[in-house]
N, C-alpha and C. Protein backbone atom coordinates (compact mmCIF):
# COMPACT_ATOMS: atom_id res chain seq x y z
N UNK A 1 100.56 117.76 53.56
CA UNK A 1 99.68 116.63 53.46
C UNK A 1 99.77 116.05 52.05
N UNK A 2 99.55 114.97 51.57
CA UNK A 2 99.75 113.81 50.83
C UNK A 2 98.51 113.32 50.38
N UNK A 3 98.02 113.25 49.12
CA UNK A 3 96.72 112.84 48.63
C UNK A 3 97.53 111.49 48.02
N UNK A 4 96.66 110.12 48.26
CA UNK A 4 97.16 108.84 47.35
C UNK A 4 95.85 108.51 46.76
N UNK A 5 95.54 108.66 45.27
CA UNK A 5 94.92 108.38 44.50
C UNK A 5 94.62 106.98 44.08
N UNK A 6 93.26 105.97 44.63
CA UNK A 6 93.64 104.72 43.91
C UNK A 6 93.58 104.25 42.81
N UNK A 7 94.33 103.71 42.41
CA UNK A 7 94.18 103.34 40.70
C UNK A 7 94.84 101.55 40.24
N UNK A 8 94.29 101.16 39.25
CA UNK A 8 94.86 99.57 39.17
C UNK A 8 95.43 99.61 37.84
N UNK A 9 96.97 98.74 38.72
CA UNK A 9 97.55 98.83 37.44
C UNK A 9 97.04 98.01 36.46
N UNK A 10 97.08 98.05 34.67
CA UNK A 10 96.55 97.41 33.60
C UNK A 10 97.82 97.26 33.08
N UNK A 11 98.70 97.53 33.30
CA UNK A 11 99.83 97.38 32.13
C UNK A 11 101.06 97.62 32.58
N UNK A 12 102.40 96.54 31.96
CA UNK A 12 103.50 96.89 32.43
C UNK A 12 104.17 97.37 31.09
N UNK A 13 104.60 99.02 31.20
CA UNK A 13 104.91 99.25 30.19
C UNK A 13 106.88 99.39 29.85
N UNK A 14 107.48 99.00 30.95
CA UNK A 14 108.90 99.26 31.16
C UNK A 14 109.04 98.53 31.96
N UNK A 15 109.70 96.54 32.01
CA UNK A 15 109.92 96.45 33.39
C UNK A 15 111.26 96.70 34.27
N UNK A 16 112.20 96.71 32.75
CA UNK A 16 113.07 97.26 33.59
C UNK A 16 113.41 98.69 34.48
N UNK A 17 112.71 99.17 33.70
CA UNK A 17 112.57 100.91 34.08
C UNK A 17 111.39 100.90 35.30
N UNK A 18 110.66 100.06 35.77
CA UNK A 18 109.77 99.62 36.53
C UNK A 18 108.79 101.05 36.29
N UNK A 19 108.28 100.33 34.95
CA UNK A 19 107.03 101.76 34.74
C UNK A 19 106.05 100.59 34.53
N UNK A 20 104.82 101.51 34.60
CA UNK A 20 103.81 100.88 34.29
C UNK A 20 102.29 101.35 34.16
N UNK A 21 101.54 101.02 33.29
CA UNK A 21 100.29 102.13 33.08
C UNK A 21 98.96 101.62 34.11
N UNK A 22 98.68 102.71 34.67
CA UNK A 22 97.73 102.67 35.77
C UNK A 22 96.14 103.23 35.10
N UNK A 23 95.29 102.31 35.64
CA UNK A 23 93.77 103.21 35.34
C UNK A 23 93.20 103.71 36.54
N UNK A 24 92.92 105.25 36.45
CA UNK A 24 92.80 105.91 38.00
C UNK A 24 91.15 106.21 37.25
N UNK A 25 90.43 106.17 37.47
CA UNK A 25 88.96 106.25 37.49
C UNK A 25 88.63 106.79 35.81
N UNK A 26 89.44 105.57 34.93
CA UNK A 26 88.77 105.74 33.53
C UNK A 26 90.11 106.72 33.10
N UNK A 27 91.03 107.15 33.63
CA UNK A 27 92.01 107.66 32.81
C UNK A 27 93.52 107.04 32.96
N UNK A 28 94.05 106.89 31.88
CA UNK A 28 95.10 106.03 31.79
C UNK A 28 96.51 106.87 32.17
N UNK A 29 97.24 106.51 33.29
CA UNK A 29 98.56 107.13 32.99
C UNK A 29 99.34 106.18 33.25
N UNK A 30 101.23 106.52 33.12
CA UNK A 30 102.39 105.99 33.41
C UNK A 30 102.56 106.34 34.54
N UNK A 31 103.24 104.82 35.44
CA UNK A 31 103.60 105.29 36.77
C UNK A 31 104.88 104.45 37.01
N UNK A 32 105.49 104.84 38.27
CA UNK A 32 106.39 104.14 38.50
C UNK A 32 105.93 103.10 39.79
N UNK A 33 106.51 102.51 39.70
CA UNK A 33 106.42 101.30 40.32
C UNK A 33 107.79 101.05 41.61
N UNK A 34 109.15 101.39 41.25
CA UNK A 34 109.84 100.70 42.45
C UNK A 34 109.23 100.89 43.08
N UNK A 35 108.38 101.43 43.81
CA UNK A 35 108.42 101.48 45.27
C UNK A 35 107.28 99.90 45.91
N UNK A 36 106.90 99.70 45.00
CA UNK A 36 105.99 98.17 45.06
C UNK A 36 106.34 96.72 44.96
N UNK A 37 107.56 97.15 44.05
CA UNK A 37 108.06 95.35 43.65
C UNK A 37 109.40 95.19 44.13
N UNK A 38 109.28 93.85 44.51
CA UNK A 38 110.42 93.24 45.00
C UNK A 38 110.89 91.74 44.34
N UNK A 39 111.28 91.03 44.76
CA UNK A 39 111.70 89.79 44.53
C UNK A 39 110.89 89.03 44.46
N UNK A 40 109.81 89.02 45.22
CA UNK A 40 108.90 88.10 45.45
C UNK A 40 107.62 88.85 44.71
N UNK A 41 107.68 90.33 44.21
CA UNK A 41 106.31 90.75 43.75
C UNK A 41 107.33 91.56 42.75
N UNK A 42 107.60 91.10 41.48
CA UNK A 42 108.23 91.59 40.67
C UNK A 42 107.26 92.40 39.64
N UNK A 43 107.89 93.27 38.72
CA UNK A 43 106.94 93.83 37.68
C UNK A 43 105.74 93.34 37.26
N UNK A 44 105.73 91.94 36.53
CA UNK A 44 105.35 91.46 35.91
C UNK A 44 103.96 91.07 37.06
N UNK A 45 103.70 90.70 38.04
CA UNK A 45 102.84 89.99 38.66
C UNK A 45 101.96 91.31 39.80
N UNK A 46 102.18 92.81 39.04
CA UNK A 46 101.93 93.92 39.24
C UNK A 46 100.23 94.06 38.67
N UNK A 47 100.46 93.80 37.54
CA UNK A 47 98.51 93.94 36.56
C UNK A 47 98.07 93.07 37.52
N UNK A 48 96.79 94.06 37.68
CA UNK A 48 95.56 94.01 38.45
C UNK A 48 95.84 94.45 39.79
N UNK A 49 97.14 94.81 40.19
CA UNK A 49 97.11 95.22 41.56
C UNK A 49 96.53 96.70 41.82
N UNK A 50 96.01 96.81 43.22
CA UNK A 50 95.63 98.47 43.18
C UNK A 50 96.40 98.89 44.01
N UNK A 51 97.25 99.97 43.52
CA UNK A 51 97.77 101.07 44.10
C UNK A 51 97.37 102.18 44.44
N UNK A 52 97.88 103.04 45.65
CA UNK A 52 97.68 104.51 45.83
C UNK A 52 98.64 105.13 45.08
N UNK A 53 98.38 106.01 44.53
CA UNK A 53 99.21 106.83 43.21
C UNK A 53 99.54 108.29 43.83
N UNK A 54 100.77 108.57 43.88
CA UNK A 54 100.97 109.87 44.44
C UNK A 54 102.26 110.48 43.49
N UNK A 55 101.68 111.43 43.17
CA UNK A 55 103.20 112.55 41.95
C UNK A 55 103.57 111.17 41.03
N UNK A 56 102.78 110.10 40.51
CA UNK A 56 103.45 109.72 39.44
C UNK A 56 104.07 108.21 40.16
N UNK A 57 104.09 107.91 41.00
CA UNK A 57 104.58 107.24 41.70
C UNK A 57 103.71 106.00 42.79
N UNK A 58 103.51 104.50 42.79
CA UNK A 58 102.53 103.81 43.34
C UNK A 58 103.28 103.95 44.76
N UNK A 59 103.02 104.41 45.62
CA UNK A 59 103.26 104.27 46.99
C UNK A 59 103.28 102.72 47.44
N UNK A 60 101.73 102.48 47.62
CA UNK A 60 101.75 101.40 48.35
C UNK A 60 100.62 100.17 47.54
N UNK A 61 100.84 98.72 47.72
CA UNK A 61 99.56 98.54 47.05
C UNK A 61 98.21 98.00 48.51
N UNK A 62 97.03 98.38 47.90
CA UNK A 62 95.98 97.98 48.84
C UNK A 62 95.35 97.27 48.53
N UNK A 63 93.92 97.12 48.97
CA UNK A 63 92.95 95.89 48.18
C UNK A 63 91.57 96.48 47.73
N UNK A 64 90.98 95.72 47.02
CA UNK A 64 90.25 96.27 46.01
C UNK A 64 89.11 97.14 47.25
N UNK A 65 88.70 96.78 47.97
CA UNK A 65 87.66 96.86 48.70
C UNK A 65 88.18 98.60 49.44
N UNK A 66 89.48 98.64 49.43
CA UNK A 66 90.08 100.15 50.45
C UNK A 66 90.25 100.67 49.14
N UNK A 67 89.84 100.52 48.03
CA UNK A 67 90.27 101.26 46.72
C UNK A 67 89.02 101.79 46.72
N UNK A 68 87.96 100.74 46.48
CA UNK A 68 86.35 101.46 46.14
C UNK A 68 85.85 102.64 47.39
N UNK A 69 86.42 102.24 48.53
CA UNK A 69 85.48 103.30 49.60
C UNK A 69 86.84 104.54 49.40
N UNK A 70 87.63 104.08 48.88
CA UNK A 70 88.51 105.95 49.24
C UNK A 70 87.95 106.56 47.87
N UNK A 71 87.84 106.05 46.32
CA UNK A 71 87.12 106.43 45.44
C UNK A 71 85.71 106.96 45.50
N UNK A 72 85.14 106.43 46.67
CA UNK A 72 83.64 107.07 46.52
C UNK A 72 83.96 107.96 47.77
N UNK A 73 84.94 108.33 48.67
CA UNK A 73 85.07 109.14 49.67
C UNK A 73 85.53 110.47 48.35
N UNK A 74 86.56 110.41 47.68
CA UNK A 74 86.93 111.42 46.86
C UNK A 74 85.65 111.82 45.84
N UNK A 75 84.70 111.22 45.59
CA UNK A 75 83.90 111.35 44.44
C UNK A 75 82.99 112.48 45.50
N UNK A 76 82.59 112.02 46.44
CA UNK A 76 81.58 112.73 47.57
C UNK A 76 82.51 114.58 48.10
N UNK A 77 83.66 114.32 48.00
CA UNK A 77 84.46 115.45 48.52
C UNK A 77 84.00 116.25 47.20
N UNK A 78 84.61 115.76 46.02
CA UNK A 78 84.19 116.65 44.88
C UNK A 78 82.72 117.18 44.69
N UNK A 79 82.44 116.33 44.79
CA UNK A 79 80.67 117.00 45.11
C UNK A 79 80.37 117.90 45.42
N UNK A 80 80.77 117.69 46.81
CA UNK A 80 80.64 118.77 47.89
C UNK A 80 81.29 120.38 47.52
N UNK A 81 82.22 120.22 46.60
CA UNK A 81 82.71 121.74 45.98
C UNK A 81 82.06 121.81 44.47
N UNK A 82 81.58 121.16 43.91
CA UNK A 82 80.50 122.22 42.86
C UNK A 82 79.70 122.17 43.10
């Protein structure tokens, strides 16, 4: 099984290297990106999009609204174990 973390990208930090820095709930990392941009959704027009983040990597992008309820679904799971 496969956890995708949502997070929005803030920053393109490599576009050729198609990296780019993601904020996943207040913490900043590097991610990669091919798997999101194309011709028509290139690096650059990436900030502000929200992605699911998995091993380092944006899977897919979603919309803000499937970002906030899987964030408060994960916030409630954590809960639930301390």
């Amino acid at each position: 099984m496969c956890l995708g973390i949502p997070g929005q990208i803030v920053e393109i930090t490599n576009p050729e290297h198609k990296l780019a820095m993601v904020n996943v709930g207040g913490v900043k990392r590097q991610i990669n990106i091919a798997c999101i941009v194309d011709e028509q959704h290139p690096p650059e027009k990436c900030i502000g999009d929200w992605v699911l983040v998995h091993v380092g990597f944006a899977m897919n992008r979603i919309n803000e609204q499937e970002a906030a309820e899987t964030l408060k679904l994960l916030q409630e799971i954590s809960q639930a174990y301390t």
